[in-house]
PDB file of N, CA and C in Angstrom:
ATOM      1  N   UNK A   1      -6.760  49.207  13.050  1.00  0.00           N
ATOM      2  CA  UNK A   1      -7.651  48.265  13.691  1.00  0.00           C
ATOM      3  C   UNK A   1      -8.482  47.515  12.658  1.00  0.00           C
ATOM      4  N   UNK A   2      -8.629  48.564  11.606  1.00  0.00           N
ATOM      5  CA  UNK A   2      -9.471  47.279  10.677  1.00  0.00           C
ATOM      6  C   UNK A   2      -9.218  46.441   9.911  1.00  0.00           C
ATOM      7  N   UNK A   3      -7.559  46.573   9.552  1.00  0.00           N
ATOM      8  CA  UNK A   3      -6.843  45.741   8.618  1.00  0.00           C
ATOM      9  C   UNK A   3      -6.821  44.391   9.694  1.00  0.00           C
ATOM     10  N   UNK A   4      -6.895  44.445  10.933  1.00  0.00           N
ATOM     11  CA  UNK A   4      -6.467  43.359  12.085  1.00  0.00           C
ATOM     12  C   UNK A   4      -7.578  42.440  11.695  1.00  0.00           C
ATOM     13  N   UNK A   5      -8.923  43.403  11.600  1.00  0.00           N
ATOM     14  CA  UNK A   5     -10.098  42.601  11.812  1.00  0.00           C
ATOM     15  C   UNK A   5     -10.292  41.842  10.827  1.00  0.00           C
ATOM     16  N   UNK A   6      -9.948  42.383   9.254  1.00  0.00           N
ATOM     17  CA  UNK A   6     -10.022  41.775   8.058  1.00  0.00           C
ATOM     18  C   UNK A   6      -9.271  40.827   8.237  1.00  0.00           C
ATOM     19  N   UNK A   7      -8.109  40.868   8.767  1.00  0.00           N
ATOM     20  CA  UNK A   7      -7.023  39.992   8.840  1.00  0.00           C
ATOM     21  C   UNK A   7      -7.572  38.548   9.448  1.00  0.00           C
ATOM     22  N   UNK A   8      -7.662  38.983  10.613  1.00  0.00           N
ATOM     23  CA  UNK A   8      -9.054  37.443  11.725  1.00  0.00           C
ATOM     24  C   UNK A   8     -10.430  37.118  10.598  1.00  0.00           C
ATOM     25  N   UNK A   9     -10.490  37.886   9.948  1.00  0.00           N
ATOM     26  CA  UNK A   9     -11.689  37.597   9.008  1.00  0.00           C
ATOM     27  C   UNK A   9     -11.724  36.479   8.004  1.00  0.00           C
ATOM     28  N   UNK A  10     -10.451  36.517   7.114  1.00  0.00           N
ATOM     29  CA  UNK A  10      -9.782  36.052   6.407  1.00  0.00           C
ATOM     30  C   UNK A  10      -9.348  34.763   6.851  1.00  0.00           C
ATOM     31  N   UNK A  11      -8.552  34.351   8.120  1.00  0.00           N
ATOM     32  CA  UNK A  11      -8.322  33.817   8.728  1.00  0.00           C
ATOM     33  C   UNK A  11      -9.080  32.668   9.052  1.00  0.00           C
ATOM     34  N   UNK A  12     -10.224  33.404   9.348  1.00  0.00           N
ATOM     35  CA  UNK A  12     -11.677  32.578  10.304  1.00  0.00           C
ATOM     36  C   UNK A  12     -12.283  31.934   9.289  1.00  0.00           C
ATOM     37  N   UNK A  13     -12.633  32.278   7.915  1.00  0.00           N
ATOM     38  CA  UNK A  13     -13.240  31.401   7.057  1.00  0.00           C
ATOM     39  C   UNK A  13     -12.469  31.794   5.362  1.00  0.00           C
ATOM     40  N   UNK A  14     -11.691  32.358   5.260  1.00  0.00           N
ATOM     41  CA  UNK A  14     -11.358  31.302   4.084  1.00  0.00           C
ATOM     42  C   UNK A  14     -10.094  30.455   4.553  1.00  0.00           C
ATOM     43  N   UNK A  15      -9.030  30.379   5.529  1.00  0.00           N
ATOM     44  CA  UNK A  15      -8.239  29.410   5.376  1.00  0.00           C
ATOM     45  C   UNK A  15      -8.829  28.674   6.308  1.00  0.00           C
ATOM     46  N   UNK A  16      -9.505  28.807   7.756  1.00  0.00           N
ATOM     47  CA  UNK A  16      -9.873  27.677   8.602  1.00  0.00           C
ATOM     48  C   UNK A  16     -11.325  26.716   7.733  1.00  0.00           C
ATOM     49  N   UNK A  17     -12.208  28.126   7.118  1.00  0.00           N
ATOM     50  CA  UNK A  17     -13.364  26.859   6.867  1.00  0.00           C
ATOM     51  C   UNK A  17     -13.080  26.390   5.290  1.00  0.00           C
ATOM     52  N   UNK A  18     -12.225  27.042   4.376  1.00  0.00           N
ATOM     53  CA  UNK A  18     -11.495  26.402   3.282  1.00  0.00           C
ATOM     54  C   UNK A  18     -11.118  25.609   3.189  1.00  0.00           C
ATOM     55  N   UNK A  19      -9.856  25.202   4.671  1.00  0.00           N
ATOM     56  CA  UNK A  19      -9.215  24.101   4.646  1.00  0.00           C
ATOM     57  C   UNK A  19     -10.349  22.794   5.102  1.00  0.00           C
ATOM     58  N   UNK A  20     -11.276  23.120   6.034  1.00  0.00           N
ATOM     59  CA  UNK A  20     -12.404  21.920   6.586  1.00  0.00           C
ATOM     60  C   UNK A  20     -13.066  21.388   5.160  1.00  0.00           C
ATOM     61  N   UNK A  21     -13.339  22.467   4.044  1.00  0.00           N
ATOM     62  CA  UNK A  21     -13.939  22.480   2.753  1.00  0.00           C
ATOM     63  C   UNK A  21     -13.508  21.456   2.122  1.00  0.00           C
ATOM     64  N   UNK A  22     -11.819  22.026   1.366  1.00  0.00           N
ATOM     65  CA  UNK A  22     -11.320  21.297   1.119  1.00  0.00           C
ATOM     66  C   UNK A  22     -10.880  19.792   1.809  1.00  0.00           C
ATOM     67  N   UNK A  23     -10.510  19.858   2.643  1.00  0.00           N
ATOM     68  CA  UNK A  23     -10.094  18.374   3.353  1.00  0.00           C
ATOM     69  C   UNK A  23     -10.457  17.350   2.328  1.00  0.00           C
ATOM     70  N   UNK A  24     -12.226  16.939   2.555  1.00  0.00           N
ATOM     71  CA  UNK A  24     -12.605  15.846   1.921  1.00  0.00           C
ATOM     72  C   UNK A  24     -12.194  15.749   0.308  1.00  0.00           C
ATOM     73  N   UNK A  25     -12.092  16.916  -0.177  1.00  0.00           N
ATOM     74  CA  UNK A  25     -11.619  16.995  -1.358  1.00  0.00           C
ATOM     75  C   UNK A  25     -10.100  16.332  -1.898  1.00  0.00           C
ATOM     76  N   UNK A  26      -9.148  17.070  -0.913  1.00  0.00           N
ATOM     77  CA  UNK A  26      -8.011  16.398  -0.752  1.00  0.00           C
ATOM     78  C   UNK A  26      -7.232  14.935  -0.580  1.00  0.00           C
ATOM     79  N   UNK A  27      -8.633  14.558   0.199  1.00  0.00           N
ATOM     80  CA  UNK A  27      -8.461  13.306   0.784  1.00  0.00           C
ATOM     81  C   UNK A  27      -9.052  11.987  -0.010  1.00  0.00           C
ATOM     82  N   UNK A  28      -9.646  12.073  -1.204  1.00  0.00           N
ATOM     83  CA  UNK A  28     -10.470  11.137  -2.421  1.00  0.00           C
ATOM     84  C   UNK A  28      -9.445  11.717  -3.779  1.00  0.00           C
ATOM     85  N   UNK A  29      -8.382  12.683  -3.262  1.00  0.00           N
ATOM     86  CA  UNK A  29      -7.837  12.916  -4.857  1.00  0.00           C
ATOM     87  C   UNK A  29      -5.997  12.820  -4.562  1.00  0.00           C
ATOM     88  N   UNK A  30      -5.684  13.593  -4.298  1.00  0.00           N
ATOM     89  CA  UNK A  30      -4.138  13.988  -3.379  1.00  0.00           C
ATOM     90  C   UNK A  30      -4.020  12.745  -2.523  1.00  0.00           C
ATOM     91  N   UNK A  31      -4.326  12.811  -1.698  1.00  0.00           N
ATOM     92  CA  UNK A  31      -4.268  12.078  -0.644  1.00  0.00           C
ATOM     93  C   UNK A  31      -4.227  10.715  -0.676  1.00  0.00           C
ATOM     94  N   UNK A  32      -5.136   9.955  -1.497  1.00  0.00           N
ATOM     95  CA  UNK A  32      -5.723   8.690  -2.378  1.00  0.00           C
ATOM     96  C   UNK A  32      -4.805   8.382  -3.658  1.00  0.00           C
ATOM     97  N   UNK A  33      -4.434   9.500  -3.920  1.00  0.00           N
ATOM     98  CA  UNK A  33      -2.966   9.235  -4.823  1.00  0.00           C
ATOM     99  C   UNK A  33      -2.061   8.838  -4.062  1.00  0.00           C
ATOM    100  N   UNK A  34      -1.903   9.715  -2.876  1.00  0.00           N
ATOM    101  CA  UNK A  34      -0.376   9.244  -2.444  1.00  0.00           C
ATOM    102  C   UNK A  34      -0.044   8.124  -1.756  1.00  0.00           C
ATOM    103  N   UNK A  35      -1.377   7.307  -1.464  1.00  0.00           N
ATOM    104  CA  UNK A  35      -1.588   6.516  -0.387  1.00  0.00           C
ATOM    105  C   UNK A  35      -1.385   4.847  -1.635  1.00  0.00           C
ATOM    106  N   UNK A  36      -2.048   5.111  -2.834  1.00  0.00           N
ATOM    107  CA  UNK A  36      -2.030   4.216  -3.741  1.00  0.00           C
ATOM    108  C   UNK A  36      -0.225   4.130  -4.475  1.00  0.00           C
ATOM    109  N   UNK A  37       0.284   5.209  -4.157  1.00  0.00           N
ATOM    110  CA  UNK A  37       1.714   5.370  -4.603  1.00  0.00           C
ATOM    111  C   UNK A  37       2.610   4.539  -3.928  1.00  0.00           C
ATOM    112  N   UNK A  38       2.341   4.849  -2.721  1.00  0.00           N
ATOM    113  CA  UNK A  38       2.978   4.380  -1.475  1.00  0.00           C
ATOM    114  C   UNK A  38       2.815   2.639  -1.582  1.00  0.00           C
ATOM    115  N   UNK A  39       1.439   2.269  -1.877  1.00  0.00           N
ATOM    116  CA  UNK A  39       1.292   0.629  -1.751  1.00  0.00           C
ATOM    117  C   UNK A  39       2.032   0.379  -2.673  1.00  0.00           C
ATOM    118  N   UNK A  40       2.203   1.244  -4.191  1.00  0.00           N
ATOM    119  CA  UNK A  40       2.779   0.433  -5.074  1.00  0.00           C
ATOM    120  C   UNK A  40       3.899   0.539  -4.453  1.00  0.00           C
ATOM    121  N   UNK A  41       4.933   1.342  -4.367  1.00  0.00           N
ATOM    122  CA  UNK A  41       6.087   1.400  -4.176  1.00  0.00           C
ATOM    123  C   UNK A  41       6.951  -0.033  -3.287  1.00  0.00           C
ATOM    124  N   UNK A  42       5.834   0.019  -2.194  1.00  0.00           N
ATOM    125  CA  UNK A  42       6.051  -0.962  -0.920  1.00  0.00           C
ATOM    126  C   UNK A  42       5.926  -2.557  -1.518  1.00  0.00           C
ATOM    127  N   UNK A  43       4.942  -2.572  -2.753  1.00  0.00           N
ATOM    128  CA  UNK A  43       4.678  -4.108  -3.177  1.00  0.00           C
ATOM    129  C   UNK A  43       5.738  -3.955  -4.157  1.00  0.00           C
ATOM    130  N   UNK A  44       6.480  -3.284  -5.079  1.00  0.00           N
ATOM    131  CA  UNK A  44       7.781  -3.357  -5.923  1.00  0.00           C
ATOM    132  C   UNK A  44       9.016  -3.628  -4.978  1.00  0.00           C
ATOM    133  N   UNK A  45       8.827  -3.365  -3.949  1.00  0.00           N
ATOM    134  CA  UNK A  45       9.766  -3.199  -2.853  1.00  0.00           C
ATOM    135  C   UNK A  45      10.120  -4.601  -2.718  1.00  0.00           C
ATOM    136  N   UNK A  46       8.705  -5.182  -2.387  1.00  0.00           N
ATOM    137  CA  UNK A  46       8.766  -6.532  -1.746  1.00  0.00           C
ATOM    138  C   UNK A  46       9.120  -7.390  -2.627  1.00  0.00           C
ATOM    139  N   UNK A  47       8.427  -7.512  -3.653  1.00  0.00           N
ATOM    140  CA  UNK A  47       8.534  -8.279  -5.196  1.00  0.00           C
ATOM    141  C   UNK A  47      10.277  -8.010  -5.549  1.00  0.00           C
ATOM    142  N   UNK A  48      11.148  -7.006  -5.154  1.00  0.00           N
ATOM    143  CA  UNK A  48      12.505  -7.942  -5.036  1.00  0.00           C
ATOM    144  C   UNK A  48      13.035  -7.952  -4.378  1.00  0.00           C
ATOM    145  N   UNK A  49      12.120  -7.834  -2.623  1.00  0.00           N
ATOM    146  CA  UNK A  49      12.910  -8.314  -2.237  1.00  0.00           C
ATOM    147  C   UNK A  49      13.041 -10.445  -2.015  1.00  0.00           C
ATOM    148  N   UNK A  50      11.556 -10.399  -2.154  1.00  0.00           N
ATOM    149  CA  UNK A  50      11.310 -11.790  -2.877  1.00  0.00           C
ATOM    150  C   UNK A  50      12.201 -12.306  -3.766  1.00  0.00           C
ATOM    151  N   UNK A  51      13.062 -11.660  -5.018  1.00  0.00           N
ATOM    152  CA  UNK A  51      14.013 -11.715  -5.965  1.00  0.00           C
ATOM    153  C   UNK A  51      13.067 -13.222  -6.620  1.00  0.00           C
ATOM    154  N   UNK A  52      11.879 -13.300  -7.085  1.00  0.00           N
ATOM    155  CA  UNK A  52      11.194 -14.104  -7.620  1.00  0.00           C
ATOM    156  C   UNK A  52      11.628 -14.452  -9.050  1.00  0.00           C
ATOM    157  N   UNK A  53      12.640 -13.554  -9.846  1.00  0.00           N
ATOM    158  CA  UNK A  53      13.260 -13.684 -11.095  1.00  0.00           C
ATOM    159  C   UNK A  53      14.686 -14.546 -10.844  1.00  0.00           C
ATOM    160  N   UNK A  54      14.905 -14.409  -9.836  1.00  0.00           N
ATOM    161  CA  UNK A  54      16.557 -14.785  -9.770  1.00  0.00           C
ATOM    162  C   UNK A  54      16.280 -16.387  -9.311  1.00  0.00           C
ATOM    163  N   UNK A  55      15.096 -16.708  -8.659  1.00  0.00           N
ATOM    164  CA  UNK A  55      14.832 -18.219  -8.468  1.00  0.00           C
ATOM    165  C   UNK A  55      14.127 -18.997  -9.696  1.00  0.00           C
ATOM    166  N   UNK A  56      13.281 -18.293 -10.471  1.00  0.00           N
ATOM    167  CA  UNK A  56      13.179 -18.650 -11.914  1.00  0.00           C
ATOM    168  C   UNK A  56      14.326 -18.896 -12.487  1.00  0.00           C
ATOM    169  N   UNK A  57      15.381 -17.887 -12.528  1.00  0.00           N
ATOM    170  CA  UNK A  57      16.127 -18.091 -13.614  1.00  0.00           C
ATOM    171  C   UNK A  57      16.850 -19.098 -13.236  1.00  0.00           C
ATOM    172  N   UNK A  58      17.255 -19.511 -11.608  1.00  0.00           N
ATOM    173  CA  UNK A  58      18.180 -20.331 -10.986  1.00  0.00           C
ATOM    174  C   UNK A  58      17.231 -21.823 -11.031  1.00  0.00           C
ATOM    175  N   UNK A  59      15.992 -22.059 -11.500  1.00  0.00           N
ATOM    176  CA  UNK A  59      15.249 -23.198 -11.655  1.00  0.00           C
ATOM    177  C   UNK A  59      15.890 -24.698 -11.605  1.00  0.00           C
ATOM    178  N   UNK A  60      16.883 -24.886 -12.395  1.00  0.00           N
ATOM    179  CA  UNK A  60      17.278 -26.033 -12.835  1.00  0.00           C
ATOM    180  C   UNK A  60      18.601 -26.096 -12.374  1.00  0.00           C
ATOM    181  N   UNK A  61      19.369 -25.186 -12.165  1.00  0.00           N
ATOM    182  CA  UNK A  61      20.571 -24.913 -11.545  1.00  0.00           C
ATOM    183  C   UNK A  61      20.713 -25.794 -10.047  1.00  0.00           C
ATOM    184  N   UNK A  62      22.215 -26.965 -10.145  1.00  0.00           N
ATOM    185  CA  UNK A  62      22.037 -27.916  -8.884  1.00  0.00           C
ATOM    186  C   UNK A  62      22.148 -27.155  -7.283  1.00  0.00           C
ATOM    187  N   UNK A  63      21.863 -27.659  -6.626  1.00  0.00           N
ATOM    188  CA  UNK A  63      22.352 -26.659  -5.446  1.00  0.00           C
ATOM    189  C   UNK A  63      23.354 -27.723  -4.707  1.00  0.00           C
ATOM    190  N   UNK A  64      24.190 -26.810  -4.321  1.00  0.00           N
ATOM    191  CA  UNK A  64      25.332 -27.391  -3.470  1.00  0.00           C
ATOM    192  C   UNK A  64      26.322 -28.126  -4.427  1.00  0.00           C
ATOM    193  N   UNK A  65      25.885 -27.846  -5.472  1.00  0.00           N
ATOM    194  CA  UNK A  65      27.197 -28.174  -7.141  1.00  0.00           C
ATOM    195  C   UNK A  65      26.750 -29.841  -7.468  1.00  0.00           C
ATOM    196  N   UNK A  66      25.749 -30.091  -6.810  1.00  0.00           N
ATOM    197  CA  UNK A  66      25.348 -32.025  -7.101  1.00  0.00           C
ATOM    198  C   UNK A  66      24.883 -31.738  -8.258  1.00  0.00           C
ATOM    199  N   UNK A  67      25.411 -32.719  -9.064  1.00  0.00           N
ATOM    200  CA  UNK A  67      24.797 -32.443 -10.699  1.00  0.00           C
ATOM    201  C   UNK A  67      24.412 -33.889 -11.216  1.00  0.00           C
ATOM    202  N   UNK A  68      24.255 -35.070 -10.238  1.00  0.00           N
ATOM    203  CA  UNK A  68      23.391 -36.121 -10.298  1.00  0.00           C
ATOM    204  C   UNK A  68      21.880 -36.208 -10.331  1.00  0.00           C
ATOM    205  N   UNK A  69      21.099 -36.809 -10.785  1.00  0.00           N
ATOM    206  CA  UNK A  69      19.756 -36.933 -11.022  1.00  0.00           C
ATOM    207  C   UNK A  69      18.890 -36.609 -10.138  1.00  0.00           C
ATOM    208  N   UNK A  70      19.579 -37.017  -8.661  1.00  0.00           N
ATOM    209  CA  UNK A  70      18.735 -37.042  -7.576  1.00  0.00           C
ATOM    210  C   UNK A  70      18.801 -35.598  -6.826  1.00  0.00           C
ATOM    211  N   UNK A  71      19.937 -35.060  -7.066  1.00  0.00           N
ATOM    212  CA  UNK A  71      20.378 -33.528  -6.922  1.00  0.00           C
ATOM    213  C   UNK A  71      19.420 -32.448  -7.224  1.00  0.00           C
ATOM    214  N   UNK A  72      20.010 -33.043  -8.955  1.00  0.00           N
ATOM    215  CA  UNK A  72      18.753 -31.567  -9.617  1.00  0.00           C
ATOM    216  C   UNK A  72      17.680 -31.793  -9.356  1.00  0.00           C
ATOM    217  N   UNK A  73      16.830 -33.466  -9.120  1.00  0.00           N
ATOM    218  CA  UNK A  73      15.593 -33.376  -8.631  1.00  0.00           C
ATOM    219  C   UNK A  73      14.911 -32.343  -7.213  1.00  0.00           C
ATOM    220  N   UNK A  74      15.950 -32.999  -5.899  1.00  0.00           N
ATOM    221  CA  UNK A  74      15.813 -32.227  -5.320  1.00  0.00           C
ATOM    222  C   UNK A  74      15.900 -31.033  -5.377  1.00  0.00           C
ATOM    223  N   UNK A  75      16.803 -30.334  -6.000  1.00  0.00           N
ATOM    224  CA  UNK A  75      16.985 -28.818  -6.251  1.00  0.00           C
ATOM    225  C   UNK A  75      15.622 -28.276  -6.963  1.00  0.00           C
ATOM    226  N   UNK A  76      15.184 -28.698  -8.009  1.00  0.00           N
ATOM    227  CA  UNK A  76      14.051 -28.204  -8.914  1.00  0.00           C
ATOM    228  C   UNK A  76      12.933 -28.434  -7.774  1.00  0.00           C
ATOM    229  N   UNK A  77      12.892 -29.512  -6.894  1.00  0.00           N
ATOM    230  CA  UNK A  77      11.380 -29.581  -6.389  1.00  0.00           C
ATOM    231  C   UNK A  77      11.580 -28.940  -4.982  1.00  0.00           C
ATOM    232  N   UNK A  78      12.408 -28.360  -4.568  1.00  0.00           N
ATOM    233  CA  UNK A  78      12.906 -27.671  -3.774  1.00  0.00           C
ATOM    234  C   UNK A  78      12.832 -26.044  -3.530  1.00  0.00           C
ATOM    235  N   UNK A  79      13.426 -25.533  -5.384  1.00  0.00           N
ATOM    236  CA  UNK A  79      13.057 -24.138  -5.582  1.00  0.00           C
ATOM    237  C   UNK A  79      11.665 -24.287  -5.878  1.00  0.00           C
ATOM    238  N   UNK A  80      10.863 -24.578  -6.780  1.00  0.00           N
ATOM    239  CA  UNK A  80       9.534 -24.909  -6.816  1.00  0.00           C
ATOM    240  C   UNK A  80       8.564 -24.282  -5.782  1.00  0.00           C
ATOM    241  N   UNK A  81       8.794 -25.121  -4.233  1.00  0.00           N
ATOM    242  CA  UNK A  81       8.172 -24.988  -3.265  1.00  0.00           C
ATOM    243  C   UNK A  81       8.796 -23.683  -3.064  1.00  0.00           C
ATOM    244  N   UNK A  82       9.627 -23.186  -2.495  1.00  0.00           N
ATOM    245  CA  UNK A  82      10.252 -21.616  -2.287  1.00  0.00           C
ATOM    246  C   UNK A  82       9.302 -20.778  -3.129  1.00  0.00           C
ATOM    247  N   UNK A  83       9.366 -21.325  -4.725  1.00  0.00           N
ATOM    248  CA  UNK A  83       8.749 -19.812  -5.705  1.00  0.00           C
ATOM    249  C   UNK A  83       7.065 -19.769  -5.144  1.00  0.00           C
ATOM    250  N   UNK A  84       6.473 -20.883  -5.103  1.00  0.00           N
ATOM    251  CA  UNK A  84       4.923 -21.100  -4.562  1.00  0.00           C
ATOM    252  C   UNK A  84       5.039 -20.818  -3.291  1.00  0.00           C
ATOM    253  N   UNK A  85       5.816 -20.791  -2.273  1.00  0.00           N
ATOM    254  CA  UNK A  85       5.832 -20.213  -1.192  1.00  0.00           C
ATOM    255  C   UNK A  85       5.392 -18.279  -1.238  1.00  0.00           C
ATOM    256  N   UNK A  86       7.311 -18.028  -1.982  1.00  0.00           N
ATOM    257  CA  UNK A  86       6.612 -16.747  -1.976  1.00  0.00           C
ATOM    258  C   UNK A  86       6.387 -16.312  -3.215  1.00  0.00           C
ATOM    259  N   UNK A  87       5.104 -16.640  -3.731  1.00  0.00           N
ATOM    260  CA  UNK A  87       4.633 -16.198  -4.580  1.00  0.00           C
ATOM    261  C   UNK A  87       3.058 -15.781  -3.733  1.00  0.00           C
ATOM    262  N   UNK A  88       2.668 -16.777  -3.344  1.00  0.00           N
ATOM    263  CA  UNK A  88       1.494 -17.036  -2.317  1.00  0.00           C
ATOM    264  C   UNK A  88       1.883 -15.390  -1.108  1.00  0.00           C
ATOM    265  N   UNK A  89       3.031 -15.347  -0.954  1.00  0.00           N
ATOM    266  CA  UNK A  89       3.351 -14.469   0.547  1.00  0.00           C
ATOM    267  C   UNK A  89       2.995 -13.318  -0.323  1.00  0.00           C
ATOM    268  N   UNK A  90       3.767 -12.864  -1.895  1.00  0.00           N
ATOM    269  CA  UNK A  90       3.551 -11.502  -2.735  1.00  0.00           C
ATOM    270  C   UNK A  90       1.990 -11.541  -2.886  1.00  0.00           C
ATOM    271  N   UNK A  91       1.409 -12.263  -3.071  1.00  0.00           N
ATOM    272  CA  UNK A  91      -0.414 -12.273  -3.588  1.00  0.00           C
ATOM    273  C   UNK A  91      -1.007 -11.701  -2.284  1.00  0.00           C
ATOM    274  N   UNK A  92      -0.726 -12.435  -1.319  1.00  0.00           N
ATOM    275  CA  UNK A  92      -0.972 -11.681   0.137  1.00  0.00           C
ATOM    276  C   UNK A  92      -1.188 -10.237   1.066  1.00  0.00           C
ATOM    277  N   UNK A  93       0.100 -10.091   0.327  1.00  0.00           N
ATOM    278  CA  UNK A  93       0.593  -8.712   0.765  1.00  0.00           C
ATOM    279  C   UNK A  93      -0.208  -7.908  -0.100  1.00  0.00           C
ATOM    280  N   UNK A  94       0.005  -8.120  -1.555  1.00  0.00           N
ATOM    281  CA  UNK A  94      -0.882  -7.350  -2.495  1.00  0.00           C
ATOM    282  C   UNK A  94      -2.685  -7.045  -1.975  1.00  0.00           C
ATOM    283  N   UNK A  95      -2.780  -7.814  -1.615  1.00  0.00           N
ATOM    284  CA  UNK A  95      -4.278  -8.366  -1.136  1.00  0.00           C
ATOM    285  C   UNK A  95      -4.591  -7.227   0.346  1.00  0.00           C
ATOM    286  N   UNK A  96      -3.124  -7.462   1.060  1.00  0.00           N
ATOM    287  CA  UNK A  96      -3.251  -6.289   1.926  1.00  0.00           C
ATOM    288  C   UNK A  96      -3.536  -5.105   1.831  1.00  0.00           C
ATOM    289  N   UNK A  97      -2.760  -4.752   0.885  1.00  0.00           N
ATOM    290  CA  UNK A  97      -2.355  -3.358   0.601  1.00  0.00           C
ATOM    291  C   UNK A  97      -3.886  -3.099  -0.251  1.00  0.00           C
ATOM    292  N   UNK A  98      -4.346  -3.671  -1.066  1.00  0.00           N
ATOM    293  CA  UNK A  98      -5.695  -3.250  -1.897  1.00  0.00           C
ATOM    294  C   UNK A  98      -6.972  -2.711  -0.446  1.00  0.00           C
ATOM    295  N   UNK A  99      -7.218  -3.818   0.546  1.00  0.00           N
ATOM    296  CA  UNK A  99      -7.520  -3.864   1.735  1.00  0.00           C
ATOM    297  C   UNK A  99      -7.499  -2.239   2.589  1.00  0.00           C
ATOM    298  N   UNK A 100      -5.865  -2.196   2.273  1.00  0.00           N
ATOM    299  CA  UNK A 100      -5.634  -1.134   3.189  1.00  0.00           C
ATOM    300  C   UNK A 100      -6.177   0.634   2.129  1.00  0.00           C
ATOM    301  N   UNK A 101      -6.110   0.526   1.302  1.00  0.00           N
ATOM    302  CA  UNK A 101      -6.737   0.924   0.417  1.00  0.00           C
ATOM    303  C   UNK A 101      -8.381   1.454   0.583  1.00  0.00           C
ATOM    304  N   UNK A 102      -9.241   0.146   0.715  1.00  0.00           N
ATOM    305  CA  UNK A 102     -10.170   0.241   1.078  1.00  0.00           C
ATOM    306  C   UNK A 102     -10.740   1.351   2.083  1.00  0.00           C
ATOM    307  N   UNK A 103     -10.058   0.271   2.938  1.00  0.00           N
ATOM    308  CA  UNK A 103     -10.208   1.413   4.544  1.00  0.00           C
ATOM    309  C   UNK A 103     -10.006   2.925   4.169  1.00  0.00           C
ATOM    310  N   UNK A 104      -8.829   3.077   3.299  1.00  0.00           N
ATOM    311  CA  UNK A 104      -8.177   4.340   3.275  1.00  0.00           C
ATOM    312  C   UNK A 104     -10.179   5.327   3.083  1.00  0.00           C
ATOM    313  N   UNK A 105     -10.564   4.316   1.782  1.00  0.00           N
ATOM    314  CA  UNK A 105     -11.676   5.200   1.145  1.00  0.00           C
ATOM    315  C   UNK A 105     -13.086   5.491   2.164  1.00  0.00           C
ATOM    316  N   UNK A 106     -12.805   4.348   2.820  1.00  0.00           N
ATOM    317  CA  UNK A 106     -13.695   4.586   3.905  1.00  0.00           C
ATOM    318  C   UNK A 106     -13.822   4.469   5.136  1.00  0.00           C
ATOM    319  N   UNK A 107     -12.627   5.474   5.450  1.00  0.00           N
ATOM    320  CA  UNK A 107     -12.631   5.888   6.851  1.00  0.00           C
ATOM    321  C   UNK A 107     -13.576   7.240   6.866  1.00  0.00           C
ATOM    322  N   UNK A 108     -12.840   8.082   6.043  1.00  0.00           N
ATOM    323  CA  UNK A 108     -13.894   9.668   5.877  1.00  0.00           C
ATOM    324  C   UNK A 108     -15.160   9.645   5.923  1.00  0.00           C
ATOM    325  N   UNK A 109     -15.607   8.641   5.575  1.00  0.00           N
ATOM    326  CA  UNK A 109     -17.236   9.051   5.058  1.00  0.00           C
ATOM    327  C   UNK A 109     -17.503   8.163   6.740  1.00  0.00           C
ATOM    328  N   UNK A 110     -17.269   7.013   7.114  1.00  0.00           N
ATOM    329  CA  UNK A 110     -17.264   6.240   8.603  1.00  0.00           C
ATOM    330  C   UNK A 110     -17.191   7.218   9.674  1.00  0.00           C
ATOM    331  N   UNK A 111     -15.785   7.851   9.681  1.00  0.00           N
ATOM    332  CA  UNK A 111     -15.835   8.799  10.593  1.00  0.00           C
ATOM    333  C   UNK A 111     -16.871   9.936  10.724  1.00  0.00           C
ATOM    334  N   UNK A 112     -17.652  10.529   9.550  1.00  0.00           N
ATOM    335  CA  UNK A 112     -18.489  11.485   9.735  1.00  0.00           C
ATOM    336  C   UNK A 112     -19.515  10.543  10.331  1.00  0.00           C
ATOM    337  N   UNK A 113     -20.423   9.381   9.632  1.00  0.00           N
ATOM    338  CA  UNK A 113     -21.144   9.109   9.901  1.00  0.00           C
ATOM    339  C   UNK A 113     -21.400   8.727  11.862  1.00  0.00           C
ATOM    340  N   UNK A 114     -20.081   8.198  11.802  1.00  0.00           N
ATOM    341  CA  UNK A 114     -19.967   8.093  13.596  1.00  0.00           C
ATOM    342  C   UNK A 114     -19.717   9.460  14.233  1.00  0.00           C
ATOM    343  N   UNK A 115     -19.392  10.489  14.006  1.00  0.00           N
ATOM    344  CA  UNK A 115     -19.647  11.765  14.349  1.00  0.00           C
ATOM    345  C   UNK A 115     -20.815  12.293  14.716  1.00  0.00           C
ATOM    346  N   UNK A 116     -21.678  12.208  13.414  1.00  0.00           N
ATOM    347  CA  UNK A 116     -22.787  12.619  13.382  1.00  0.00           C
ATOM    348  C   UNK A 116     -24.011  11.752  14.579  1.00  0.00           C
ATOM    349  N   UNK A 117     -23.681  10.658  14.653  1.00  0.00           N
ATOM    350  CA  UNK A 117     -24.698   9.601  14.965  1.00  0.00           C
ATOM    351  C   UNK A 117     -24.009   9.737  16.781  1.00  0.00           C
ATOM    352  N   UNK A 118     -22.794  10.459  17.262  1.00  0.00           N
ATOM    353  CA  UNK A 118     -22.928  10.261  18.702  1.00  0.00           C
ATOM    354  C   UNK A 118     -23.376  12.195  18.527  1.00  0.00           C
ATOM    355  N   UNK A 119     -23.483  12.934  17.956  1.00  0.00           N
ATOM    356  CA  UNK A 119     -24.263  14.288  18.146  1.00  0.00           C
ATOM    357  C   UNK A 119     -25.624  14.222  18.201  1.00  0.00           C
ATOM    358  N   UNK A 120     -26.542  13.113  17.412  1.00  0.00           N
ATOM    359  CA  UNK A 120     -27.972  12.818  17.879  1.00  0.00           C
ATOM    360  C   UNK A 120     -28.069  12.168  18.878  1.00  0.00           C
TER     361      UNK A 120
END
């Protein structure tokens, strides 16, 4: 009977109030890593799927094989607008993800404070 009780003892505050302990700990170090991992991953993701190198390199290259003046013009002022298109869409997203970031850091400390403030 008393190994049971030690057992619920153990139980009751070092892994239930350990883990409440830890949490916030977890969640500004671990957690804040994995969440900053994740944005990068998702903005490398995007950045090719943008393929923003392959329209650089294709810059001057005619489209549709016209290799007259008025061709490559159009073609160059054509990709141009595309790369400033999505270049503008990658800055965006980046902008998101920093954003989402944010929030990430301050939801924890938000949520207590709104916790606390509907218990008074």
């Amino acid at each position: 009977m008393h190994s049971r009780m030690g057992a619920v003892t153990k139980l009751l505050f070092g892994d239930l109030l350990g883990s409440v302990a830890w949490f916030p700990v977890w969640w500004y170090t671990q957690g804040l890593g994995l969440v900053i991992g994740k944005a990068i991953a998702a903005l490398r993701y995007r950045a090719r799927a943008y393929a923003l190198n392959i329209w650089i390199r294709n810059l001057f290259v005619p489209m549709y094989g016209q290799r007259d003046l008025a061709g490559r013009a159009v073609s160059v002022f054509m990709r141009v607008v595309v790369l400033i298109g999505r270049s503008i869409a990658l800055v965006v997203e980046a902008m998101v993800y920093v954003v989402g970031i944010i929030v990430w850091c301050l939801w924890l400390p938000g949520t207590i404070l709104l916790f606390i403030s509907n218990i008074l």
